[in-house]
Every structure is written in structure tokens, then in C-alpha cells.
Protein backbone atom coordinates (compact mmCIF):
# COMPACT_ATOMS: atom_id res chain seq x y z
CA UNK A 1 50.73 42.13 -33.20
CA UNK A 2 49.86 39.10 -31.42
CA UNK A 3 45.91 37.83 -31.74
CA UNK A 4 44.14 37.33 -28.29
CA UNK A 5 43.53 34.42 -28.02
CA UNK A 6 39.28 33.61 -27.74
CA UNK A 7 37.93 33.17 -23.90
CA UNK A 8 36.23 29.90 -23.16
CA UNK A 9 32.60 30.49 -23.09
CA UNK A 10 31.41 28.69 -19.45
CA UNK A 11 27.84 28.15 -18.45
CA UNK A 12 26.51 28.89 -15.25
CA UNK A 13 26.50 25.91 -13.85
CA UNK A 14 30.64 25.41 -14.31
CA UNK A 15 30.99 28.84 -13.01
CA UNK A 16 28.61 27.57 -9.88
CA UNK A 17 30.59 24.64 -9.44
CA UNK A 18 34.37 26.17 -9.17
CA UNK A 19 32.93 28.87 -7.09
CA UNK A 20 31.41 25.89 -4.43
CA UNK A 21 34.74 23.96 -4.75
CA UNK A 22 36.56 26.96 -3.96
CA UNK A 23 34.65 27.81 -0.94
CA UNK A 24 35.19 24.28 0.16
CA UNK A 25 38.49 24.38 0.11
CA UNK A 26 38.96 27.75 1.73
CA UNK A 27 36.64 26.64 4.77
CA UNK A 28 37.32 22.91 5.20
CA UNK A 29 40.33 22.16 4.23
CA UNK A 30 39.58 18.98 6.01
CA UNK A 31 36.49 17.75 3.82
CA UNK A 32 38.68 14.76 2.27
CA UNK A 33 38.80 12.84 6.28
CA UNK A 34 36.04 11.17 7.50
CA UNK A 35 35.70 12.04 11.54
CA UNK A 36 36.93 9.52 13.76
CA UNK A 37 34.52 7.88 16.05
CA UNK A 38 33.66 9.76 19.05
CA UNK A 39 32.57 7.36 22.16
CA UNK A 40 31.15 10.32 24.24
CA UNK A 41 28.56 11.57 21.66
CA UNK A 42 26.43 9.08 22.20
CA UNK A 43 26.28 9.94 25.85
CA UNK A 44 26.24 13.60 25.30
CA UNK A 45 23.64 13.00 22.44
CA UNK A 46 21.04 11.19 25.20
CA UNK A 47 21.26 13.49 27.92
CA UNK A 48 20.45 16.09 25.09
CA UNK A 49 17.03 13.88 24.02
CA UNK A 50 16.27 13.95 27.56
CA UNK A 51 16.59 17.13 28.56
CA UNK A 52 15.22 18.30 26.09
CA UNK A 53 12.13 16.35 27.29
CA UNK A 54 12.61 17.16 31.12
CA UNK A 55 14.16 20.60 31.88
CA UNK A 56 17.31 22.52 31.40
CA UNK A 57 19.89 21.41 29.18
CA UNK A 58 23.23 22.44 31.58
CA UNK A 59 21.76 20.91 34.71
CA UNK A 60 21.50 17.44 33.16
CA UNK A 61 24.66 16.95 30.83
CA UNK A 62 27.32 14.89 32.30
CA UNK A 63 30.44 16.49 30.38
CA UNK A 64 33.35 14.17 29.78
CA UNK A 65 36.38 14.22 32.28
CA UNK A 66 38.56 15.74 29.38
CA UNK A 67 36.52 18.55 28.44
CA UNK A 68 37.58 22.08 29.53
CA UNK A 69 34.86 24.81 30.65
CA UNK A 70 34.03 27.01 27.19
CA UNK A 71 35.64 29.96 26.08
CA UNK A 72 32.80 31.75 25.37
CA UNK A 73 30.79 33.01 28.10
CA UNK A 74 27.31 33.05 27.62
CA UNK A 75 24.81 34.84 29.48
CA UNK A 76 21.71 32.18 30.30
CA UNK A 77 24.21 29.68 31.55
CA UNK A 78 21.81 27.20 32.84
CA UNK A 79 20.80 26.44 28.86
CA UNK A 80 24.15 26.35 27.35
CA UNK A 81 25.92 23.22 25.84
CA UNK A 82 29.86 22.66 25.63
CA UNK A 83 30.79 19.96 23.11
CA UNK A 84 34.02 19.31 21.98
CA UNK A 85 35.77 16.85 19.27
CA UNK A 86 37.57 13.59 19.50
CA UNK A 87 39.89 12.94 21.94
CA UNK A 88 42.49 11.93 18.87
CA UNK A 89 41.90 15.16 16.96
CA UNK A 90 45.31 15.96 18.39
CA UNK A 91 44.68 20.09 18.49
CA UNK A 92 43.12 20.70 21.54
CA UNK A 93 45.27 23.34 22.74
CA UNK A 94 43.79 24.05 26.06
CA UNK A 95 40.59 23.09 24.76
CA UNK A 96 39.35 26.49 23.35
CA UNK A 97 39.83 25.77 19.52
CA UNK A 98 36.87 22.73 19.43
CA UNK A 99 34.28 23.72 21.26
CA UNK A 100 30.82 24.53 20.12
CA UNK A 101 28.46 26.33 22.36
CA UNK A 102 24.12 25.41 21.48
CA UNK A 103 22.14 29.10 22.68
CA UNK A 104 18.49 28.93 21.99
CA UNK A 105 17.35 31.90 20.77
CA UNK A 106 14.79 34.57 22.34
CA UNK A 107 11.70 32.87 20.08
CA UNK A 108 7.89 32.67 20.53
CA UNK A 109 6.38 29.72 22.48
CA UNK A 110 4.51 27.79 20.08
CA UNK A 111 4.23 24.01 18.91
CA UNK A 112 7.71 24.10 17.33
CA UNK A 113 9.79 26.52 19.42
CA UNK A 114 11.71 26.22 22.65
CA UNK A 115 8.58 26.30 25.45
CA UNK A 116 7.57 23.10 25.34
CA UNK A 117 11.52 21.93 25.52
CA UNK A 118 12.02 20.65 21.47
CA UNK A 119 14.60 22.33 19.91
CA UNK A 120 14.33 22.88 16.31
CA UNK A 121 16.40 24.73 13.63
CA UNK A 122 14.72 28.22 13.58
CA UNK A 123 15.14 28.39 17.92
CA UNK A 124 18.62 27.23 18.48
CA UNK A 125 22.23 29.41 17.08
CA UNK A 126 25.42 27.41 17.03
CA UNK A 127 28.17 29.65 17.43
CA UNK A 128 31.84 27.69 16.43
CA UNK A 129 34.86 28.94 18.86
CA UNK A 130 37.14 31.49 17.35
CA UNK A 131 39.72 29.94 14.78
CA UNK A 132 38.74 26.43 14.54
CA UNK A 133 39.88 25.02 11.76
CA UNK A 134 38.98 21.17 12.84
CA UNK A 135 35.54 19.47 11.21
CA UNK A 136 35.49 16.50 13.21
CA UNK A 137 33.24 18.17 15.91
CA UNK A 138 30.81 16.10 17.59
CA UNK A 139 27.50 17.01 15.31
CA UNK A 140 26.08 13.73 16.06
CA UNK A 141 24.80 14.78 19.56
CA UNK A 142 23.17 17.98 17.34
CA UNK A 143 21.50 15.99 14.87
CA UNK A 144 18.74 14.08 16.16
CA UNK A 145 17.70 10.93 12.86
CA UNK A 146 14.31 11.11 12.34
CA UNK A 147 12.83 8.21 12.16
CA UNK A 148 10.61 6.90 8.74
CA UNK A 149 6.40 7.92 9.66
CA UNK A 150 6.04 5.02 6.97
CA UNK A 151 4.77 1.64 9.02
CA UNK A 152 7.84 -0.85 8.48
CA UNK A 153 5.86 -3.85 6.91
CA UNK A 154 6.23 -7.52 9.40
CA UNK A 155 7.60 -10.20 7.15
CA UNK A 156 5.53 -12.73 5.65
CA UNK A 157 6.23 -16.31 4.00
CA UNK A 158 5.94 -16.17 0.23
CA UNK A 159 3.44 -17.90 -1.15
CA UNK A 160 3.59 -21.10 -3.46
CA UNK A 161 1.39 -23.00 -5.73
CA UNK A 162 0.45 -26.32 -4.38
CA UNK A 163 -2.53 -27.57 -6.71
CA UNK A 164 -3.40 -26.84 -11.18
CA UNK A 165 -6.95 -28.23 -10.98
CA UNK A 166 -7.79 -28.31 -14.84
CA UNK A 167 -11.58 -29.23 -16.04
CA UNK A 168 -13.16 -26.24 -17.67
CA UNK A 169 -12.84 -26.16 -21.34
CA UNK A 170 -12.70 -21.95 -21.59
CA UNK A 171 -11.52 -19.13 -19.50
CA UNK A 172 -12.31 -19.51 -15.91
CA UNK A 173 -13.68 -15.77 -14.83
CA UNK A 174 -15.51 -16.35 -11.54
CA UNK A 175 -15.09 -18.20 -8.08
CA UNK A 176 -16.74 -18.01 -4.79
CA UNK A 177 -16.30 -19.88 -1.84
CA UNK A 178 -18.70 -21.31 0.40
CA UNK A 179 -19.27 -19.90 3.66
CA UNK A 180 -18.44 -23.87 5.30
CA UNK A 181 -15.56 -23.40 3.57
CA UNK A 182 -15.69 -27.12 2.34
CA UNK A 183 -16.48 -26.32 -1.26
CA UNK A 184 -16.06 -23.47 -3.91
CA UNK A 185 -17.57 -22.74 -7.27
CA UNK A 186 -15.87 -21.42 -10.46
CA UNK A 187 -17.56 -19.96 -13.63
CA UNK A 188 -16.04 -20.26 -17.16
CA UNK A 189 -16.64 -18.92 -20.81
CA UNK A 190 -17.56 -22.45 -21.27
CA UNK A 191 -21.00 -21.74 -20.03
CA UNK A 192 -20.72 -24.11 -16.94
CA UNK A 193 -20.96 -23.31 -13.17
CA UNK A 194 -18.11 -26.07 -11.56
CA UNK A 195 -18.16 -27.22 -7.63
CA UNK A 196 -14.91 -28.52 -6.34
CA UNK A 197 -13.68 -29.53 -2.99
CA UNK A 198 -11.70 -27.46 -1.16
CA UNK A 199 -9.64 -30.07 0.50
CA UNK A 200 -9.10 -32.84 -2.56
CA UNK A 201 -9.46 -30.28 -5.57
CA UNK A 202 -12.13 -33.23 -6.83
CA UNK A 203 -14.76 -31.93 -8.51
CA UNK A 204 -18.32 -32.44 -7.19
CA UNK A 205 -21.05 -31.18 -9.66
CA UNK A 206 -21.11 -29.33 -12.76
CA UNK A 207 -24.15 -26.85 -13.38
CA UNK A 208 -25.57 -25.73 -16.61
CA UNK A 209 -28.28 -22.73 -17.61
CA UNK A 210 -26.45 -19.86 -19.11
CA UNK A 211 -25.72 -19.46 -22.54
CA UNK A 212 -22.49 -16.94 -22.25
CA UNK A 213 -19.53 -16.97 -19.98
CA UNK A 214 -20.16 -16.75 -16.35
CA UNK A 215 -18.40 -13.29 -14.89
CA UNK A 216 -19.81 -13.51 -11.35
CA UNK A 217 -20.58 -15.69 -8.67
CA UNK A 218 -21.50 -15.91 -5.07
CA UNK A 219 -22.81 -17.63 -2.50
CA UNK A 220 -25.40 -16.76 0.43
CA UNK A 221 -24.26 -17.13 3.90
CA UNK A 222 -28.41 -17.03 4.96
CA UNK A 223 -29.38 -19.23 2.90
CA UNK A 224 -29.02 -22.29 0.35
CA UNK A 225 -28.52 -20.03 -2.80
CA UNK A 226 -25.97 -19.20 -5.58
CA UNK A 227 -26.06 -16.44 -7.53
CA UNK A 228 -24.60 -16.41 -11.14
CA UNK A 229 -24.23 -13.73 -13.65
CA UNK A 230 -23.11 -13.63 -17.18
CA UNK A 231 -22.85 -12.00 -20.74
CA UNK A 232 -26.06 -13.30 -21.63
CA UNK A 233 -27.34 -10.38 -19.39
CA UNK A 234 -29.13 -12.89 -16.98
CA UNK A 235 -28.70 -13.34 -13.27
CA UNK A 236 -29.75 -16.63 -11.72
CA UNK A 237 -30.47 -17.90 -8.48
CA UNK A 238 -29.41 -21.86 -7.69
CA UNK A 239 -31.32 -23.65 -4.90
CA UNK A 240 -28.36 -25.54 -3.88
CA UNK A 241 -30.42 -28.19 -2.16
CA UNK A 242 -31.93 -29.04 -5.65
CA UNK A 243 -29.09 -27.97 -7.91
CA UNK A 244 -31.12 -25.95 -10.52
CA UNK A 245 -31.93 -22.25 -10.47
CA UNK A 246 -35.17 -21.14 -8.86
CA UNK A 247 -35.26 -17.12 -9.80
CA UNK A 248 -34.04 -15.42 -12.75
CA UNK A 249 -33.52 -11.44 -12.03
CA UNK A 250 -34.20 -9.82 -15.61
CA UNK A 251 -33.61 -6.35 -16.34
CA UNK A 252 -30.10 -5.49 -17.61
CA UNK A 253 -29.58 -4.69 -20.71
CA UNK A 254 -26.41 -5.70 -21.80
CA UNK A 255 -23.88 -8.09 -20.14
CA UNK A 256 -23.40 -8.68 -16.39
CA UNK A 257 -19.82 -8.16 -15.17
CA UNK A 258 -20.29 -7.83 -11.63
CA UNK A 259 -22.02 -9.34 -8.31
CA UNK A 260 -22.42 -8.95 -4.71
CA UNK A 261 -24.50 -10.10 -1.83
CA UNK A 262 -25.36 -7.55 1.05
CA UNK A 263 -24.23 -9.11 4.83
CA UNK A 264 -27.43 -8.67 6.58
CA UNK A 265 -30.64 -8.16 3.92
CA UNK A 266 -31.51 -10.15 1.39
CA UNK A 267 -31.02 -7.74 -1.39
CA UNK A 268 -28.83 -8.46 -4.61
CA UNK A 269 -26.46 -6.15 -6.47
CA UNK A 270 -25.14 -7.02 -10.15
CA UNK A 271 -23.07 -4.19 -12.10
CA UNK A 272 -22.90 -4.48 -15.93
CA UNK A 273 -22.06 -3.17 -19.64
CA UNK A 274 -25.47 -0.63 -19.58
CA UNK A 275 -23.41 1.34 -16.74
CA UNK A 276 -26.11 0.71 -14.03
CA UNK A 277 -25.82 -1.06 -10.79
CA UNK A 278 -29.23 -2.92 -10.09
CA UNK A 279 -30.81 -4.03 -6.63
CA UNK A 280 -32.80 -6.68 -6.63
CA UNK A 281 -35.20 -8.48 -4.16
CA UNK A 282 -34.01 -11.84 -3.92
CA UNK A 283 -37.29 -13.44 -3.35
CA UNK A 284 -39.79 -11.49 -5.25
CA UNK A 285 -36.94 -10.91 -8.14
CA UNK A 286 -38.17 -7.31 -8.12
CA UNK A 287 -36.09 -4.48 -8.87
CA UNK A 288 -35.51 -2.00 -5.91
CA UNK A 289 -32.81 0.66 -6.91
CA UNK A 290 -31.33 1.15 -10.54
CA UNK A 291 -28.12 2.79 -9.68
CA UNK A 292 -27.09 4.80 -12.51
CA UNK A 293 -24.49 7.71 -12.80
CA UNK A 294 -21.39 6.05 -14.18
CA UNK A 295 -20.75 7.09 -17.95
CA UNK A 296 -19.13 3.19 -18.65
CA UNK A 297 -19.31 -0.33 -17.39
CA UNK A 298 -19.50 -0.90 -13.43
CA UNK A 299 -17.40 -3.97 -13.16
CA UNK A 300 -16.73 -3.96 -9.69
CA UNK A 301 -19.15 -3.84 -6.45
CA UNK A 302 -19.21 -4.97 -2.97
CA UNK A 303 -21.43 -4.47 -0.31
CA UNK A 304 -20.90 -3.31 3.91
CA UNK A 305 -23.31 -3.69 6.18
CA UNK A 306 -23.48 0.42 7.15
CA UNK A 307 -22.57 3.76 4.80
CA UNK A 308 -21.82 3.47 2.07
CA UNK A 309 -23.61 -0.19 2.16
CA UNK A 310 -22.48 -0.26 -1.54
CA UNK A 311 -19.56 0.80 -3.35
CA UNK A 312 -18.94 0.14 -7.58
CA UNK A 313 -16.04 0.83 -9.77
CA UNK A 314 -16.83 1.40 -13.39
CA UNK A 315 -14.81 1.72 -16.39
CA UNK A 316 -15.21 5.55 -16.22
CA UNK A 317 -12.05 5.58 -13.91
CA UNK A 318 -14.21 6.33 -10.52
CA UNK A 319 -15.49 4.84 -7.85
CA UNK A 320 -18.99 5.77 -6.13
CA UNK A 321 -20.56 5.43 -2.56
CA UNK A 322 -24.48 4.81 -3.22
CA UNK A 323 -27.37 5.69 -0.46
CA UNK A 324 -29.00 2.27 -0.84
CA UNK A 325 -32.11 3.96 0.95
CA UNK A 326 -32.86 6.85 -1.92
CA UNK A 327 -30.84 4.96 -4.21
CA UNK A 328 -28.05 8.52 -4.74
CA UNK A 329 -24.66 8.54 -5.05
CA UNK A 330 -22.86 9.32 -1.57
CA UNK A 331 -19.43 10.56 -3.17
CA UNK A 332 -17.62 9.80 -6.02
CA UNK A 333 -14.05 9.32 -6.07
CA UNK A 334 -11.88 10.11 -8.99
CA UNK A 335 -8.13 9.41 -7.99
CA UNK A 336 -8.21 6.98 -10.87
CA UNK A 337 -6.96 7.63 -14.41
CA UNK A 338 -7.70 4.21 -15.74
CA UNK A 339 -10.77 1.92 -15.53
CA UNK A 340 -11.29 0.46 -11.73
CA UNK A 341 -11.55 -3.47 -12.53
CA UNK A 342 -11.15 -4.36 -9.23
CA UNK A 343 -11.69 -3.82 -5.57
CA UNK A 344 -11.02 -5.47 -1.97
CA UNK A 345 -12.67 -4.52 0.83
CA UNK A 346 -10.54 -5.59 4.32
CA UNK A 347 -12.64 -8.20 6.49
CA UNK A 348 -11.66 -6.72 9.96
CA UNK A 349 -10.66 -2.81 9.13
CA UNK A 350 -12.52 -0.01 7.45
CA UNK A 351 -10.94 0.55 4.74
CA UNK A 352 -10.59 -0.87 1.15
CA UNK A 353 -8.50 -1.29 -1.90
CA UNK A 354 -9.05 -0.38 -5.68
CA UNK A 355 -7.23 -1.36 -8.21
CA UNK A 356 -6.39 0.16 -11.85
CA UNK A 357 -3.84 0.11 -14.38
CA UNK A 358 -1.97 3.21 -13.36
CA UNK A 359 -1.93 2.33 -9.53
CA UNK A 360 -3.45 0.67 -6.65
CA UNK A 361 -4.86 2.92 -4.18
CA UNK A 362 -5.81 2.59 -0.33
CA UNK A 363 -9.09 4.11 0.80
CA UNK A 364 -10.63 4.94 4.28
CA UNK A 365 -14.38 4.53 4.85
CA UNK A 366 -16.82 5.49 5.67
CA UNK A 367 -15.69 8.83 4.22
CA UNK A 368 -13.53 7.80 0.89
CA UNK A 369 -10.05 9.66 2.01
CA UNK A 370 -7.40 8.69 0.35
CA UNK A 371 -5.35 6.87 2.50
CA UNK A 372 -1.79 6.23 -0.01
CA UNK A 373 -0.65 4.35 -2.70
CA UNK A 374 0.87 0.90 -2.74
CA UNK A 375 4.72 1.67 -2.85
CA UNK A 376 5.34 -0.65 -6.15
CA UNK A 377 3.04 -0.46 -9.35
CA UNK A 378 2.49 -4.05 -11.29
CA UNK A 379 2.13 -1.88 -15.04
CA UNK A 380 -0.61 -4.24 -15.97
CA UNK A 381 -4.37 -4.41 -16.26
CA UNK A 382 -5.00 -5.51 -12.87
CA UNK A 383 -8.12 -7.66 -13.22
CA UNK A 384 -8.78 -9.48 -9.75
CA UNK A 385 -7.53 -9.15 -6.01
CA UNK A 386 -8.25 -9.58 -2.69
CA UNK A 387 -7.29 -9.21 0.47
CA UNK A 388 -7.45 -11.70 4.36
CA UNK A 389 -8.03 -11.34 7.44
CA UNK A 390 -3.66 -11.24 7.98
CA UNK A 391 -3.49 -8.33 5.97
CA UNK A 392 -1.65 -10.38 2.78
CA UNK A 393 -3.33 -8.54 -0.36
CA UNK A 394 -3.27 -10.30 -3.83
CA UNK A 395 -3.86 -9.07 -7.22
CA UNK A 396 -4.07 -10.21 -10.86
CA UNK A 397 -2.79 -9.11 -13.80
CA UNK A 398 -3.59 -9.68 -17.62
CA UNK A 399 -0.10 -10.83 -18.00
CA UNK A 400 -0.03 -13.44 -15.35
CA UNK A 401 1.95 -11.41 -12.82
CA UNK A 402 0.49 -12.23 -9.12
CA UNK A 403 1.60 -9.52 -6.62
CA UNK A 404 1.34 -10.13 -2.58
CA UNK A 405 1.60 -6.89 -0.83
CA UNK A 406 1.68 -6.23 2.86
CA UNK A 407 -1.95 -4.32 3.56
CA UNK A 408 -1.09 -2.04 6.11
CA UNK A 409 2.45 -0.53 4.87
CA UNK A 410 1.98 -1.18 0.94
CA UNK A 411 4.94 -3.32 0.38
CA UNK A 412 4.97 -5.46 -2.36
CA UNK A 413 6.57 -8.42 -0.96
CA UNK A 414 6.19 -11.25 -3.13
CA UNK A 415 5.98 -11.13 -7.04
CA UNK A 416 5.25 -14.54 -8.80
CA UNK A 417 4.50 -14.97 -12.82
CA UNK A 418 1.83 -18.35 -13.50
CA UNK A 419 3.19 -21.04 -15.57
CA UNK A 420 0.24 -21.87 -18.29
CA UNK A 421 -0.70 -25.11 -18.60
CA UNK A 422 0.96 -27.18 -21.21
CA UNK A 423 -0.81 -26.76 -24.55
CA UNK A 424 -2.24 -23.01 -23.67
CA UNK A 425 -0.18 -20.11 -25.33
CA UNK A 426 2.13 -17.61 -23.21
CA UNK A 427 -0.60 -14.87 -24.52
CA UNK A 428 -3.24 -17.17 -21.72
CA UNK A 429 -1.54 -16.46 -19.00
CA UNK A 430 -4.55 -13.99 -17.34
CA UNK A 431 -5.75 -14.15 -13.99
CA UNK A 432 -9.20 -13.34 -14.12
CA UNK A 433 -10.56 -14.04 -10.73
CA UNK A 434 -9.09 -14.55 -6.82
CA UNK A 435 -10.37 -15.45 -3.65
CA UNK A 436 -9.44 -16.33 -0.50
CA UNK A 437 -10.89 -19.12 1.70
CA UNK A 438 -12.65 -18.57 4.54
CA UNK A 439 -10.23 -19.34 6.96
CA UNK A 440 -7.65 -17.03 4.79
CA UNK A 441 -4.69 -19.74 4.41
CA UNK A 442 -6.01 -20.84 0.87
CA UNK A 443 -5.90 -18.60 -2.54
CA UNK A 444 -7.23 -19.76 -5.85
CA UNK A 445 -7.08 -17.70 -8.99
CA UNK A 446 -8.91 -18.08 -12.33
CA UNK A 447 -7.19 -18.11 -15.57
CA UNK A 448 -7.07 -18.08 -18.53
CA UNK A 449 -5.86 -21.65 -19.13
CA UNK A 450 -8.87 -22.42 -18.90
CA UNK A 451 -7.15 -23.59 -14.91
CA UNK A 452 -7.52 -23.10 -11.41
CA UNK A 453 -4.51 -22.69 -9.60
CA UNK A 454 -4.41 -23.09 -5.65
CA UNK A 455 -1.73 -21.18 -3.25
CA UNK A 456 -0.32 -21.59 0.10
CA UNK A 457 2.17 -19.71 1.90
CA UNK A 458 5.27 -21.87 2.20
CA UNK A 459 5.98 -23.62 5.68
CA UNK A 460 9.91 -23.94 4.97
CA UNK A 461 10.67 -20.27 4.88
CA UNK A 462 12.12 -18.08 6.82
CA UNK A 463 12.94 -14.93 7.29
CA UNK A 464 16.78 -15.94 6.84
CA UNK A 465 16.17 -17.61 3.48
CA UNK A 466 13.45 -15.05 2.31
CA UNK A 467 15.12 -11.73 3.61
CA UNK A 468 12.41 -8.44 4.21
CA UNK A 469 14.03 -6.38 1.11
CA UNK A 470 12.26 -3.27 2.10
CA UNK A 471 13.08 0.45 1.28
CA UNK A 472 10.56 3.43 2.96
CA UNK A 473 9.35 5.87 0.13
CA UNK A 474 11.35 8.62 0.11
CA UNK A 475 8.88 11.53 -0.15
CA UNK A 476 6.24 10.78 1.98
CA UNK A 477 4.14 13.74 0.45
CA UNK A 478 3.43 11.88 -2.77
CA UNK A 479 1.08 9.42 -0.92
């Protein structure tokens, strides 16, 4: 007696697979042959947009010379479309075998169905001709491409570094630019407060005072002033006309990361290590609001002129909207997973950007929706960016990565890794600080070199030699 011999256990999925290709084959036997082009389905394809915009569909549609009247009778004539294949298809027998009829079905009038003249899958039947056999119908009048709802980003010149300006003897964590836009100021770990000159690089006066590294500067547009802020938990105030500090703001209790300057009132705003964001009077250096709620360091504030006039990222992965009046959070925003280090807040729109290590994130305000995120991710600690009036962002990673993303669609379109100065380790590459100039067209960044790099978009490109490489996100749901 002969042994059986054992069946070939097959999973689902191989069973799925021959049962597809089989019904593939017994349907279109065709599905090997790409159709030939069809030059009247463009035309056929138009009158369709249009009438589906202005009226009736069989009262508008110019049918081709060649095409033969439909088979199929069908009973709302006036909404019926005839569409046949290729001229070369070589089987149209009378022209009954290749024609496709479009009958919208009896459905509801609503935002999607057929009464306010958009077709869409769930209100039209197609109904193929008896015993076609042919695939290369004309489907490309039928299917309409939708186009991307993601903004296609403009294309910008990449950016290139035109100036090293070396002089501090630590890591440079702070700059601010005057409002003249003729000079700008740089902290360091070196203790020192360093003015250069915008246009030469030269440097113009070197201030001392602290006795820790300088995290945050800036610079009053009303008045003569500096502020400064540092590890050494103080927070000075430089009379510029006599270049030595006039106020000292005490009160934190632990190192200052942070600092901001409110548009229109002279009020003062330093985040630090004791999780608190303090307001200070600048002239009577009293405290008005001690802004506490975050569970970890607030290392990043700025201030708007209306609600939420200020806005701090802490350590604790969120981001709060204070009432500077009752001195209460607003909202609190916890998209982040990792600590927010850094945030930009767009001179023209109302909107800004925060930045963390697991993504950079796009906010509206007044309210704090969550507008998307930016389409690439730099997989660093992101310690610095900011963003001009053009709508180029920039931000700053601890491994010397700078990425330039287009503000409005959240391409990343330029990626660029600093060299460190000769002497320096690869390990000091950081970027600890950006700004912009006032006028936009200058960037410096801080590093950890212990330099201060200056960028300018290159005037030699184009968009022939620097191509827009850009691909939409596929799900648009995920932002």
C-alpha cells in the first residue's frame, strides 16, 4: 500500500494571495498592458469638472466624433455619461463592448451628495457594458487627483557662513541684538558680557560683573539698558550710556536660564533652575508676579504685547500661558514628551514655535491649538532657534546640526553641520544660542567653541543649482 504523501501546510496569507491572483486573472486578463494614451479624456474629463460645477452632465459633454450612442438605455437621460476607450483598442465592434455609462444614484441632498452638483463615490453607480473584456477604458475622466491640503513650501537660498568671530575664552550661551541693529552682545561661561559690530565683526567693549556663565541677554528697545542673567542667580541691569550695571533684581534662588523683555511696559521676566518665572519692575527692582506651577526648570520665555503676554517652557515637557494681571496660568500645553529648551515666536503672525527633543511643534495663539509638526525631526537636543520676518526658521542642536525650515509649510530645507574651530574637540560642536538681526538677513549662533559664527543666505544660488527636494506628508491626520 502506497503512503499518502503529507499536504503542505499553507498560511492564510498564501491561501489569500493565490485566491487574489486567480481572480485577477479570471477578470483582467489584460492587467499585464498598460492603457494607451487616450487624447479625448482630457476633454471629456473637463467638461465633467465643469458640469459638475454648473448643471447637467449630458447637456454639456461634447462626445467625440467616433463615439456611438450607448447601449444601455437609461432612464434620467439628461444626467447620463457615455465614455468609451481608445481609439487603438482595436475591439470596438459597433461600439457597444467599451462603453461605460456614470448614473447618480437616488441619494439625500447633503454636503457630499449629488444636490449641490459634486459627485462622490457613495452617489454615483458605474455600470460596465455587457461582455467587455477590454481594461483600457477611459477612468481618467472618472477619477478626479486630489490635490495635497499641505501648503507647497516657496524655495529659499541656503544659507552660508560668512564670518568665525573668536574672542571669548568659554562657551558662548547668550546673544542679543540691538534694536539699531548696529551692534550685538554675546554672553559666555567666561563670565564676560562682549559687544561686537554688526557690520566689521570688531569687537567694541567687553563687560564684567557676574561671577558664572551668562545664559541670557537682552536689550531694551525704550530705553538705554541691558539685561543679563546668569548661574550665579543674579539679574543685572547695564546703563549702556555708562557701561556698568545700575539695578540688580535679587530673588531667585538658584540659576537663571532664561530672559525676556515685555514690548510695551517696562516689566522684566527671567525663568530659572527654582522652576519659577519672576516679574520684575525694572526701575524699582521689585518683584511683581512669581510665576510658579512648573515641576522643573523654565528655560524658555518670551513675551507679546496681548494674551497670553507671557509664555515659558520648562523642563517638565510643557509649555504655559500666564495671566500677567493675577499672575495664573492661562493653559498649559503638554504635546511635549521631552524638556521644551526652546521657543520662537513669529514677528508678523500669531503663532509660535517650540522646540524639544522628540519634535518641533507649531502653535496658534492666542488660544495654544496645535497647529502641526515640522515634517523632518533633527533627533537632537534642540537648544536654540528662531525664526524672521521671511518665514526662514533656524534651530540648534547639541551636536552642531543647524536646520532651516520653511515656517509656514514645515519643510526642512537646508541642513548644515558647524565646523569647530581648530583646537576645540568634535564633542564642542553645540549651538547654544541664535538670533536674527533686525533687518532678518543676518544669523549668528553661539557655540560651544567658545565662537560666534555669522550666516547669510547665499546670493549665487538658484533654484536650478539648489533644486526644492520636497515630498507632502503622506497622512495628513498625523499633524
Amino acid at each position: 500500500m502506497e503512503t499518502e504523501l503529507p499536504v503542505e501546510p499553507q498560511s492564510l496569507k498564501k491561501l489569500s494571495f493565490k485566491s487574489l491572483k486567480r481572480a485577477l486573472d479570471l477578470f483582467a486578463p489584460s492587467h499585464s498592458q498598460f492603457p494607451p494614451p487616450n487624447p479625448e479624456s482630457k476633454k471629456i474629463r473637463l467638461s465633467y469638472k465643469l458640469n459638475a460645477e454648473y448643471g447637467s452632465i449630458g447637456s454639456t459633454v461634447a462626445k467625440p466624433s467616433h463615439v456611438k450612442p450607448a447601449v444601455q438605455q437609461v432612464p434620467q437621460a439628461s444626467t447620463t455619461l457615455a465614455l468609451t476607450g481608445p481609439e487603438s483598442s482595436g475591439d470596438l465592434k459597433k461600439g457597444a463592448q467599451n462603453e461605460l455609462v456614470v448614473v447618480p444614484s437616488s441619494q439625500p441632498k447633503g454636503p457630499f451628495g449629488s444636490g449641490d452638483g459634486s459627485f462622490s463615490g457613495k452617489s454615483t453607480t458605474i455600470i460596465p457594458a455587457h461582455g467587455s473584456s477590454d481594461r483600457n477604458l477611459s477612468t481618467a475622466a472618472l477619477m478626479e487627483r486630489i490635490p495635497s491640503r499641505w501648503p507647497r513650501p516657496i524655495w529659499r537660498a541656503p544659507w552660508k557662513n560668512y564670518r568665525v568671530i573668536s574672542g571669548h575664552l568659554g562657551w558662548v550661551r547668550s546673544v542679543a541684538f540691538d534694536p539699531s541693529n548696529e551692534w550685538f552682545c554675546t554672553g559666555s561661561a567666561d563670565r564676560t558680557i562682549k559687544i561686537w559690530d554688526v557690520v566689521t565683526g570688531n569687537l567694541k567693549l567687553t563687560l564684567t560683573g557676574h561671577i558664572e556663565q551668562i545664559r541670557g541677554l537682552a536689550v531694551s528697545k525704550r530705553h538705554t539698558y541691558m539685561f543679563s542673567a546668569g548661574d550665579d542667580k543674579q539679574v543685572k541691569c547695564w546703563d549702556l550710556e555708562q557701561n556698568k550695571v545700575i539695578r540688580s533684581y535679587h530673588g531667585h534662588l538658584s540659576g537663571v536660564y532664561c530672559l525676556a523683555m515685555h514690548p510695551n511696559i517696562d516689566i522684566l521676566l527671567t525663568g530659572g533652575r527654582d522652576s519659577v518665572c519672576r516679574v520684575w519692575d525694572i526701575r524699582s527692582k521689585m518683584q511683581i508676579h512669581a510665576l510658579s506651577g512648573h515641576d522643573n526648570t523654565v528655560c524658555s520665555v518670551f513675551t507679546r504685547p496681548l494674551d497670553p503676554q507671557v509664555v515659558t517652557g520648562s523642563h517638565d515637557s510643557t509649555i504655559k500661558f500666564w495671566d500677567l494681571r493675577y499672575g495664573k496660568t492661562m493653559a498649559t500645553l503638554t504635546h511635549h514628551k521631552k524638556s521644551v529648551r526652546a521657543m520662537a515666536q513669529h514677528p508678523i503672525e500669531d503663532c509660535f514655535a517650540s522646540a524639544s527633543a522628540d519634535n518641533i511643534k507649531k502653535f496658534n495663539l492666542p488660544k495654544g491649538e496645535f497647529l502641526h509638526n515640522m515634517l523632518s525631526q533633527q533627533k537632537t537636543i534642540i537648544n536654540a532657534m528662531a525664526v524672521n520676518e521671511d518665514g526662514v526658521m533656524v534651530t540648534g542642536g547639541d551636536n552642531g546640526s543647524m536646520w532651516f525650515w520653511d515656517w509656514k509649510s514645515g519643510h526642512n530645507f537646508q541642513q548644515k553641520q558647524t565646523i569647530v574651530q581648530p583646537g576645540s574637540l568634535d564633542s564642542e560642536a553645540g549651538i547654544y544660542a541664535t538670533a536674527f538681526d533686525v533687518t532678518g538677513s543676518r544669523l549668528v549662533t553661539c557655540e560651544a567653541d567658545k565662537t560666534i559664527k555669522m550666516w547669510k543666505e547665499d546670493e549665487n544660488a538658484t533654484p536650478e543649482t539648489h533644486p526644492l527636494n520636497y515630498k507632502p506628508p503622506k497622512d495628513i491626520r498625523r499633524f
